[in-house]
N, C-alpha and C. Protein backbone atom coordinates (compact mmCIF):
# COMPACT_ATOMS: atom_id res chain seq x y z
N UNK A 1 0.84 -1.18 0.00
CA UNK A 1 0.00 0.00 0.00
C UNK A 1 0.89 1.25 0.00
N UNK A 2 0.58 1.95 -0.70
CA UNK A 2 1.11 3.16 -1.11
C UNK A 2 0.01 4.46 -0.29
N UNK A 3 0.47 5.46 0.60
CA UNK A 3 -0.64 6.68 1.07
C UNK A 3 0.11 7.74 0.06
N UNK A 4 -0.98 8.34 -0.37
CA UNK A 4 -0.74 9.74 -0.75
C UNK A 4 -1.86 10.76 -0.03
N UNK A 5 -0.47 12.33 0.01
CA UNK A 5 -1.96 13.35 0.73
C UNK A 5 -2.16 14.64 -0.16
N UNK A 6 -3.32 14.91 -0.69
CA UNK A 6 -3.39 16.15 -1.29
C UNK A 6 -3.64 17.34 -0.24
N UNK A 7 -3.00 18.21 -0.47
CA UNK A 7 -2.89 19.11 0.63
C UNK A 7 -2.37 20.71 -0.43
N UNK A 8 -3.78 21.08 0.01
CA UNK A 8 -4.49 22.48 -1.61
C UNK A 8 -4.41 23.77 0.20
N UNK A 9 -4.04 25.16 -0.91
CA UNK A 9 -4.25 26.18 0.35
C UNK A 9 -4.99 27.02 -1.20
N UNK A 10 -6.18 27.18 -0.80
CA UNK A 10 -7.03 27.96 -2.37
C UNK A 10 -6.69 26.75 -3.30
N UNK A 11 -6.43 27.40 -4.27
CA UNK A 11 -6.68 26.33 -5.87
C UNK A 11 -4.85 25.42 -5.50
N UNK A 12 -3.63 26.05 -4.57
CA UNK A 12 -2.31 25.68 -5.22
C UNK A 12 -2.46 24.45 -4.18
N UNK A 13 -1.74 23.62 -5.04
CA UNK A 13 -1.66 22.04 -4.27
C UNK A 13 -0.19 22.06 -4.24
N UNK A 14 0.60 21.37 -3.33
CA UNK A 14 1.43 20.78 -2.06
C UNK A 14 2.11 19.89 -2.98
N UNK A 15 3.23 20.27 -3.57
CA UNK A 15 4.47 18.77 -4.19
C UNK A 15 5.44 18.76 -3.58
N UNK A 16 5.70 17.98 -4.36
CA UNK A 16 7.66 17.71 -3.47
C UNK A 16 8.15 17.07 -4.73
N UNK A 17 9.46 17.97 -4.98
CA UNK A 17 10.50 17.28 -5.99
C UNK A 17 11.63 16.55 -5.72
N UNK A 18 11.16 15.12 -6.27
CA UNK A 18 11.88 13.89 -5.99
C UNK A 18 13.49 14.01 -6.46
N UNK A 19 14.19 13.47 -5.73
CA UNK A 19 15.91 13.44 -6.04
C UNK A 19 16.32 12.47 -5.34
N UNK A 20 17.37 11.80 -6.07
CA UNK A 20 18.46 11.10 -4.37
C UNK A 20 17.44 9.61 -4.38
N UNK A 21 16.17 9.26 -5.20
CA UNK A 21 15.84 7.98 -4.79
C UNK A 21 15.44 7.38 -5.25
N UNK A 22 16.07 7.33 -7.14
CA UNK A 22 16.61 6.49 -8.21
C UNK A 22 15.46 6.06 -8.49
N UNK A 23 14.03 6.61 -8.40
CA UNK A 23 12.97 6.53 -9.06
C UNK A 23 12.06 7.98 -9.23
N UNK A 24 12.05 7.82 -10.55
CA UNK A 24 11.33 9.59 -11.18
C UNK A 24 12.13 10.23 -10.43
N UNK A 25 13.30 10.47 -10.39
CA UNK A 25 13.92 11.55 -9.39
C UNK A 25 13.54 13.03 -10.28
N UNK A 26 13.34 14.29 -10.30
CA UNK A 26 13.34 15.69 -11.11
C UNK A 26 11.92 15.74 -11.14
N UNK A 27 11.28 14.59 -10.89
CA UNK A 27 9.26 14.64 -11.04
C UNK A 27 9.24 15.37 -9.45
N UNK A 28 7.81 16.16 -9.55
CA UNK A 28 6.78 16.45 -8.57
C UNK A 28 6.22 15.37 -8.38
N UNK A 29 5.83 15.02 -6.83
CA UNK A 29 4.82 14.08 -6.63
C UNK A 29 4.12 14.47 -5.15
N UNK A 30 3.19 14.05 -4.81
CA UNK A 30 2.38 14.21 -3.67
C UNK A 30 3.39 13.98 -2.12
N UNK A 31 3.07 14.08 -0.98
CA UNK A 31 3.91 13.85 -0.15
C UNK A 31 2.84 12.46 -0.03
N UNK A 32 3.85 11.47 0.63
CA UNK A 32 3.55 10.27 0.65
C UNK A 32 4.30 8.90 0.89
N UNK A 33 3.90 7.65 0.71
CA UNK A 33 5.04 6.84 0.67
C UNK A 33 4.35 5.47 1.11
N UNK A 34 5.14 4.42 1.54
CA UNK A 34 4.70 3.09 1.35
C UNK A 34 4.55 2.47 3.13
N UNK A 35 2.90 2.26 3.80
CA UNK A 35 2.46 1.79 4.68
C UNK A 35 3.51 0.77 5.14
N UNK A 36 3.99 0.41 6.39
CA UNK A 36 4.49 0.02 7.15
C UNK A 36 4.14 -1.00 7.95
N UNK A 37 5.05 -2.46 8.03
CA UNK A 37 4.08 -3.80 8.68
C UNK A 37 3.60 -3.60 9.81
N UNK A 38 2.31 -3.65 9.95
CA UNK A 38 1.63 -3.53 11.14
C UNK A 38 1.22 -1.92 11.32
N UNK A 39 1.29 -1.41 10.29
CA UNK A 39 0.55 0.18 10.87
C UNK A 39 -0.75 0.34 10.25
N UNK A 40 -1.38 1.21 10.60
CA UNK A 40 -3.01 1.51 9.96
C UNK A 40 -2.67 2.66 8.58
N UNK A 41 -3.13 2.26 7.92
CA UNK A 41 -3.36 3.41 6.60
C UNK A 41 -3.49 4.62 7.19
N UNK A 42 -4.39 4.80 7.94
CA UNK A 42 -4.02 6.53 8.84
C UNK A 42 -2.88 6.75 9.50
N UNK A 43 -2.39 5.89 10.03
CA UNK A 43 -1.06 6.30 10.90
C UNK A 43 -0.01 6.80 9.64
N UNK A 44 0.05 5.77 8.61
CA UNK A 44 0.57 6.10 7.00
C UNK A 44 0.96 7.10 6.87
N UNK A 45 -0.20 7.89 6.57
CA UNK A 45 -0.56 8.81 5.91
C UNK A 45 -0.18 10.03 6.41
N UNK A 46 -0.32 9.84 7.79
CA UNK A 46 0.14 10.93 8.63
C UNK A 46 1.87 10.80 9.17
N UNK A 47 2.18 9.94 9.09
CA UNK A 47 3.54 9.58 9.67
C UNK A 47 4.48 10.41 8.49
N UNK A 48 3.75 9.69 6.84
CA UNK A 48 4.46 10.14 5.84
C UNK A 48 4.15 11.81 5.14
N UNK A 49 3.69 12.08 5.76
CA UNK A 49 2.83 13.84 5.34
C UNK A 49 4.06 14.30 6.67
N UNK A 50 3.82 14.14 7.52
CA UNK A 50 4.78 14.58 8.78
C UNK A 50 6.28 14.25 8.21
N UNK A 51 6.71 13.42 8.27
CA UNK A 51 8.31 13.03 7.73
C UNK A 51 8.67 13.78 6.62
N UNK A 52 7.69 14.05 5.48
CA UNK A 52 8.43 14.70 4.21
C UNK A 52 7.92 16.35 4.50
N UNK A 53 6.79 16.51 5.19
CA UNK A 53 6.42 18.04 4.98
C UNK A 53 7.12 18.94 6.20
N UNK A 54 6.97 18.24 7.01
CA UNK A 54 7.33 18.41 8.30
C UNK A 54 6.17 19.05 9.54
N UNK A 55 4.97 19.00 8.71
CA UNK A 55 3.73 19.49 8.85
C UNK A 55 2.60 18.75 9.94
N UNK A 56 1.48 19.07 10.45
CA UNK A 56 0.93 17.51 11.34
C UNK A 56 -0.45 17.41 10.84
N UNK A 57 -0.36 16.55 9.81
CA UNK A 57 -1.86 16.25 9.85
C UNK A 57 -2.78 16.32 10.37
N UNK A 58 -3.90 16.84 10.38
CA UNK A 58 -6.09 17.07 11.10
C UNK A 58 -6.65 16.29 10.44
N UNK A 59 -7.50 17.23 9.85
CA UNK A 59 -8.60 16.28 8.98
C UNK A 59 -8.26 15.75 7.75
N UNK A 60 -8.59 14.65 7.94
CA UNK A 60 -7.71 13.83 6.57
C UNK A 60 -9.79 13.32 6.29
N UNK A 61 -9.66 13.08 4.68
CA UNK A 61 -10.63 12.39 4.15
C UNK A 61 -10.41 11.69 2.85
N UNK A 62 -10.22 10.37 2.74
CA UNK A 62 -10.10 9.52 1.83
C UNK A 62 -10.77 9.70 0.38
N UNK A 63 -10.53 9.95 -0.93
CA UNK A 63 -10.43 10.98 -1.96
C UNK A 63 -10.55 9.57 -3.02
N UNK A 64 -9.86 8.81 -3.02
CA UNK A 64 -10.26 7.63 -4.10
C UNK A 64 -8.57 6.78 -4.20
N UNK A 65 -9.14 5.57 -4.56
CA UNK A 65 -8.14 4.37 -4.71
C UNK A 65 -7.38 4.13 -5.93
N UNK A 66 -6.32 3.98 -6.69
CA UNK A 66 -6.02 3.78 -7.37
C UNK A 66 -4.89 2.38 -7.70
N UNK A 67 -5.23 1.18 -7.79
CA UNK A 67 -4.73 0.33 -8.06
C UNK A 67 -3.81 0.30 -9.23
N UNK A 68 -2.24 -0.01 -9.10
CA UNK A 68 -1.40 0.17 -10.17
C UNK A 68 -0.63 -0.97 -10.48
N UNK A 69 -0.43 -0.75 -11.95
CA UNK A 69 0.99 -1.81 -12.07
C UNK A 69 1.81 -1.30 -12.80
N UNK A 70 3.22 -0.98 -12.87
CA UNK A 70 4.15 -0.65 -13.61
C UNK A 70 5.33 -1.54 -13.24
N UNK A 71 5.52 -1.80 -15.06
CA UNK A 71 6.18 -3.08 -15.32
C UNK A 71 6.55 -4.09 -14.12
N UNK A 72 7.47 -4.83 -13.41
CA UNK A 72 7.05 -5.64 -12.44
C UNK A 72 6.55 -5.14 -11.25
N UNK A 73 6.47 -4.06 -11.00
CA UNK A 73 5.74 -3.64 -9.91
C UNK A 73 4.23 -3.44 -9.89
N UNK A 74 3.75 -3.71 -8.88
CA UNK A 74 2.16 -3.38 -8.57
C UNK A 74 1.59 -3.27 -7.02
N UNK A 75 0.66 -2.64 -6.75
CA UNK A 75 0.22 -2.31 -5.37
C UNK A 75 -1.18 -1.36 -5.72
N UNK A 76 -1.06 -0.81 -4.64
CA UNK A 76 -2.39 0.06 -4.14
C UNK A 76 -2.06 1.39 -3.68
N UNK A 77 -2.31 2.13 -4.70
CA UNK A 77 -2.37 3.95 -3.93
C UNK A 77 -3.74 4.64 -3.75
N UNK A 78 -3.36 4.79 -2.59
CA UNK A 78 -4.85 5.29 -1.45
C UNK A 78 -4.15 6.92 -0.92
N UNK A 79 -5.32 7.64 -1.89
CA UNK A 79 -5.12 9.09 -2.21
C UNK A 79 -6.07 9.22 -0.98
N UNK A 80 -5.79 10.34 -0.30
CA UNK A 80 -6.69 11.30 0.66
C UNK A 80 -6.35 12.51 0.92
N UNK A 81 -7.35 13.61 1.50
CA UNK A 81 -6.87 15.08 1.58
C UNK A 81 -6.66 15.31 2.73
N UNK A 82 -5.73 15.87 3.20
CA UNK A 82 -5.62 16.82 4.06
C UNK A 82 -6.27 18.02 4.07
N UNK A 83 -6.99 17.80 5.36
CA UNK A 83 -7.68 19.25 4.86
C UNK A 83 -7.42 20.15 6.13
N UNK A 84 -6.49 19.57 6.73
CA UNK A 84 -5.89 20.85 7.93
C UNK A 84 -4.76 19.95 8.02
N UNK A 85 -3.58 21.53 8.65
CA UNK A 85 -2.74 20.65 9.67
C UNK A 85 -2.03 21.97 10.16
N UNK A 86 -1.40 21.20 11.38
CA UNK A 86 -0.25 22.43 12.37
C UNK A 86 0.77 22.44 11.18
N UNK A 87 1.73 23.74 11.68
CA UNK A 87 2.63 23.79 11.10
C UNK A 87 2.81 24.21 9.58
N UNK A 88 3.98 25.16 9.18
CA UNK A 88 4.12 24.98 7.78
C UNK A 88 5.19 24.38 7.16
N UNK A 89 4.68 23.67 6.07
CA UNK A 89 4.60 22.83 5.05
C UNK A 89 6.54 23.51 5.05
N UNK A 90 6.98 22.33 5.12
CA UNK A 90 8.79 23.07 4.50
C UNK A 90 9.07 21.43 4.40
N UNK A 91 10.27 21.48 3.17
CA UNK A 91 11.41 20.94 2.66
C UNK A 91 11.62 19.52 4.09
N UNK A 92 11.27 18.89 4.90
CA UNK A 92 11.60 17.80 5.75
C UNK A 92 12.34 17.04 5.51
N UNK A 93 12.40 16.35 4.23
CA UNK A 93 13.39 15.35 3.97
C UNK A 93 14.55 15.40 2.55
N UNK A 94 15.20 16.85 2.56
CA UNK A 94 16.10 16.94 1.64
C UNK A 94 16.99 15.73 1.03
N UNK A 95 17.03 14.88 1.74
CA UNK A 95 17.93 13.93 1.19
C UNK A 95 16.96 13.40 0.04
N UNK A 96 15.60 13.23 0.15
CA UNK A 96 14.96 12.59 -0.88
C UNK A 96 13.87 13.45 -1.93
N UNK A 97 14.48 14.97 -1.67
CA UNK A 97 13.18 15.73 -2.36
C UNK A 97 14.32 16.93 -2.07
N UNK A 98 14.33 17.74 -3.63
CA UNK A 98 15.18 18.87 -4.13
C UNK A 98 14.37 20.45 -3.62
N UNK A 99 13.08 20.32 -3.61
CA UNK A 99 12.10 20.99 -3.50
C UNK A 99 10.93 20.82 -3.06
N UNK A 100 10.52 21.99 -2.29
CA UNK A 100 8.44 21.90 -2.04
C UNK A 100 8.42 23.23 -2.86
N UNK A 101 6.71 22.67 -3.34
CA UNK A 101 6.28 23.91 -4.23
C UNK A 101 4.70 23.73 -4.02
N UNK A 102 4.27 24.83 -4.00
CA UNK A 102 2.73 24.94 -4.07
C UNK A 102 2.31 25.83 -5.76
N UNK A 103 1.71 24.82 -6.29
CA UNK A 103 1.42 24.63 -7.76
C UNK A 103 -0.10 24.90 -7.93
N UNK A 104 -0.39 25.95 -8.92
CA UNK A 104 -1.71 26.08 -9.27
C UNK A 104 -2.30 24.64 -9.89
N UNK A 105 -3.50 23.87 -9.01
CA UNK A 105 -3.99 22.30 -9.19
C UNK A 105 -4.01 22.40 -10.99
N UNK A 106 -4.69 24.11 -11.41
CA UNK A 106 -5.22 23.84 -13.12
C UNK A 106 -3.87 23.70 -14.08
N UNK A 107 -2.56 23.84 -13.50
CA UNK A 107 -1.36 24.06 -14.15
C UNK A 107 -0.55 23.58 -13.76
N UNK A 108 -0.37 22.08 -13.50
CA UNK A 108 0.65 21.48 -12.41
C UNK A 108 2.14 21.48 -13.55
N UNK A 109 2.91 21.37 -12.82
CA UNK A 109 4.44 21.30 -13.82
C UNK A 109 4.40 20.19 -14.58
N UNK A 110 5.65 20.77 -15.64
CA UNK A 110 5.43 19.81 -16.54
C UNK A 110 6.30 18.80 -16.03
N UNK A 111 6.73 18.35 -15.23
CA UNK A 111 7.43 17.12 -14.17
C UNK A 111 6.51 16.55 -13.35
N UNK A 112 5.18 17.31 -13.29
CA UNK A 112 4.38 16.51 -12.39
C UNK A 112 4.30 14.63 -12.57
N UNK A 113 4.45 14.10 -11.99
CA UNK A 113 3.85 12.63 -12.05
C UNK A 113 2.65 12.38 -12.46
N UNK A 114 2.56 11.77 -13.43
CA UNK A 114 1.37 11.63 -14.44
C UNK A 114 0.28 11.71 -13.83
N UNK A 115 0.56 10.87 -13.15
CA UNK A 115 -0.79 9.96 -12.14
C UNK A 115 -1.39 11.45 -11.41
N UNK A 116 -0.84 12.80 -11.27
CA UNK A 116 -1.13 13.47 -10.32
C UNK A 116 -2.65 14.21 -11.01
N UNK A 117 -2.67 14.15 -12.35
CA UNK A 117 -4.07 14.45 -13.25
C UNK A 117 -4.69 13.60 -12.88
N UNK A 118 -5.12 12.53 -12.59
CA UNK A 118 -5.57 11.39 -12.84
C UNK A 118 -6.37 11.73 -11.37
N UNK A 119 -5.58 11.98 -10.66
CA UNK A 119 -6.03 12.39 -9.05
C UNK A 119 -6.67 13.28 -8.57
N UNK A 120 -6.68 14.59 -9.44
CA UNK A 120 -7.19 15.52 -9.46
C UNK A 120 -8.81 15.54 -10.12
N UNK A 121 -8.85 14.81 -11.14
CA UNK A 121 -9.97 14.36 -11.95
C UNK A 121 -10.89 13.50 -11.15
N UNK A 122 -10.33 12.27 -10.76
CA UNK A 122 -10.79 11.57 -9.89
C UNK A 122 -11.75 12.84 -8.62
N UNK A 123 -11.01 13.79 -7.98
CA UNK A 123 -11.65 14.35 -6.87
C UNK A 123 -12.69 15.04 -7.53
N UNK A 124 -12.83 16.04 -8.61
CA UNK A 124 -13.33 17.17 -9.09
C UNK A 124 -14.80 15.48 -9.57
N UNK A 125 -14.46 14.87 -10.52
CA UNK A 125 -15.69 14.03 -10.46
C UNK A 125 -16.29 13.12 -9.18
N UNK A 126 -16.00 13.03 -8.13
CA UNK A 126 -16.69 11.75 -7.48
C UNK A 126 -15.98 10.54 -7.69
N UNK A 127 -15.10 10.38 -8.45
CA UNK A 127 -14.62 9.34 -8.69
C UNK A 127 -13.73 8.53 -8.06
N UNK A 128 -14.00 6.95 -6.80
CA UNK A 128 -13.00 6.78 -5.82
C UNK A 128 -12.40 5.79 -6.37
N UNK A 129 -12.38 5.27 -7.49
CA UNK A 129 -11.18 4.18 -8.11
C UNK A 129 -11.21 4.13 -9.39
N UNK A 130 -9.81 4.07 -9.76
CA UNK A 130 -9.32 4.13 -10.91
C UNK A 130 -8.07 3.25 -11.08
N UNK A 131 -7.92 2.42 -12.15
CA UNK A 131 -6.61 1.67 -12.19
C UNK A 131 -5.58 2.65 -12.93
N UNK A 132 -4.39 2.32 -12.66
CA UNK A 132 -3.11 3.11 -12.89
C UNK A 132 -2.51 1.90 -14.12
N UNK A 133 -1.89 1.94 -14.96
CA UNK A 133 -0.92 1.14 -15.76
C UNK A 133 0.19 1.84 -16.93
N UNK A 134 1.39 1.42 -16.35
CA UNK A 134 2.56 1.93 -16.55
C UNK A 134 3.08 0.83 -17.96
N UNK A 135 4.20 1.77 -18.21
CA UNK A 135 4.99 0.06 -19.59
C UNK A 135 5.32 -0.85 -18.81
């Protein structure tokens, strides 16, 4: 299981530019990361929003599922919003992210991680699952 958190202040949404961890490194992607044996998808979500933003998660609400596979890899990304938290949002884990940026949602960079349209669409329709497939 994969958590991701969308975390919008007005229309600009919350990235982090990946470096240093020999996958999509120079892409934007959500703050986030891969559930832990024996933890709850909320603890996730919040552990990994806290570690990379440096920020503390409130109200979180589950936004839609996206089941993926790219080439031998496959799992489950479980998108949700943040819709409060203490603290501001800064740079937490430089070793694995070059940058934070708050990005207009209608104009995300052109490094965004594909999947991050896909997520956005998903919220604006109602839509809580969608499959992901990579080469």
């Amino acid at each position: 299981m994969v958590v991701h958190a969308l975390a919008f202040r007005g229309e600009e949404l919350l990235l982090l530019r990946r470096a240093g961890t020999g996958f999509m490194d120079g892409y934007y992607c959500l703050p986030g990361g891969h559930q832990h044996l024996g933890e709850s998808v909320d603890a996730a979500l919040r552990r990994e929003f806290h570690e990379e933003t440096g920020a503390i998660a409130g109200e979180v609400r589950a936004v839609c599922v996206m089941p993926y596979r790219y080439g031998a890899h496959q799992g489950m990304n479980l998108i949700f919003e943040v819709h409060s938290w203490r603290g501001e949002p800064h740079l937490a884990e430089p070793e694995l992210f070059s940058e934070i940026l708050w990005s207009e949602s209608a104009s995300l960079p052109e490094l965004a991680t594909p999947w991050i349209a896909d997520v956005l669409a998903a919220r604006r329709e109602g839509r809580w699952f969608q499959e992901l497939y990579g080469p």
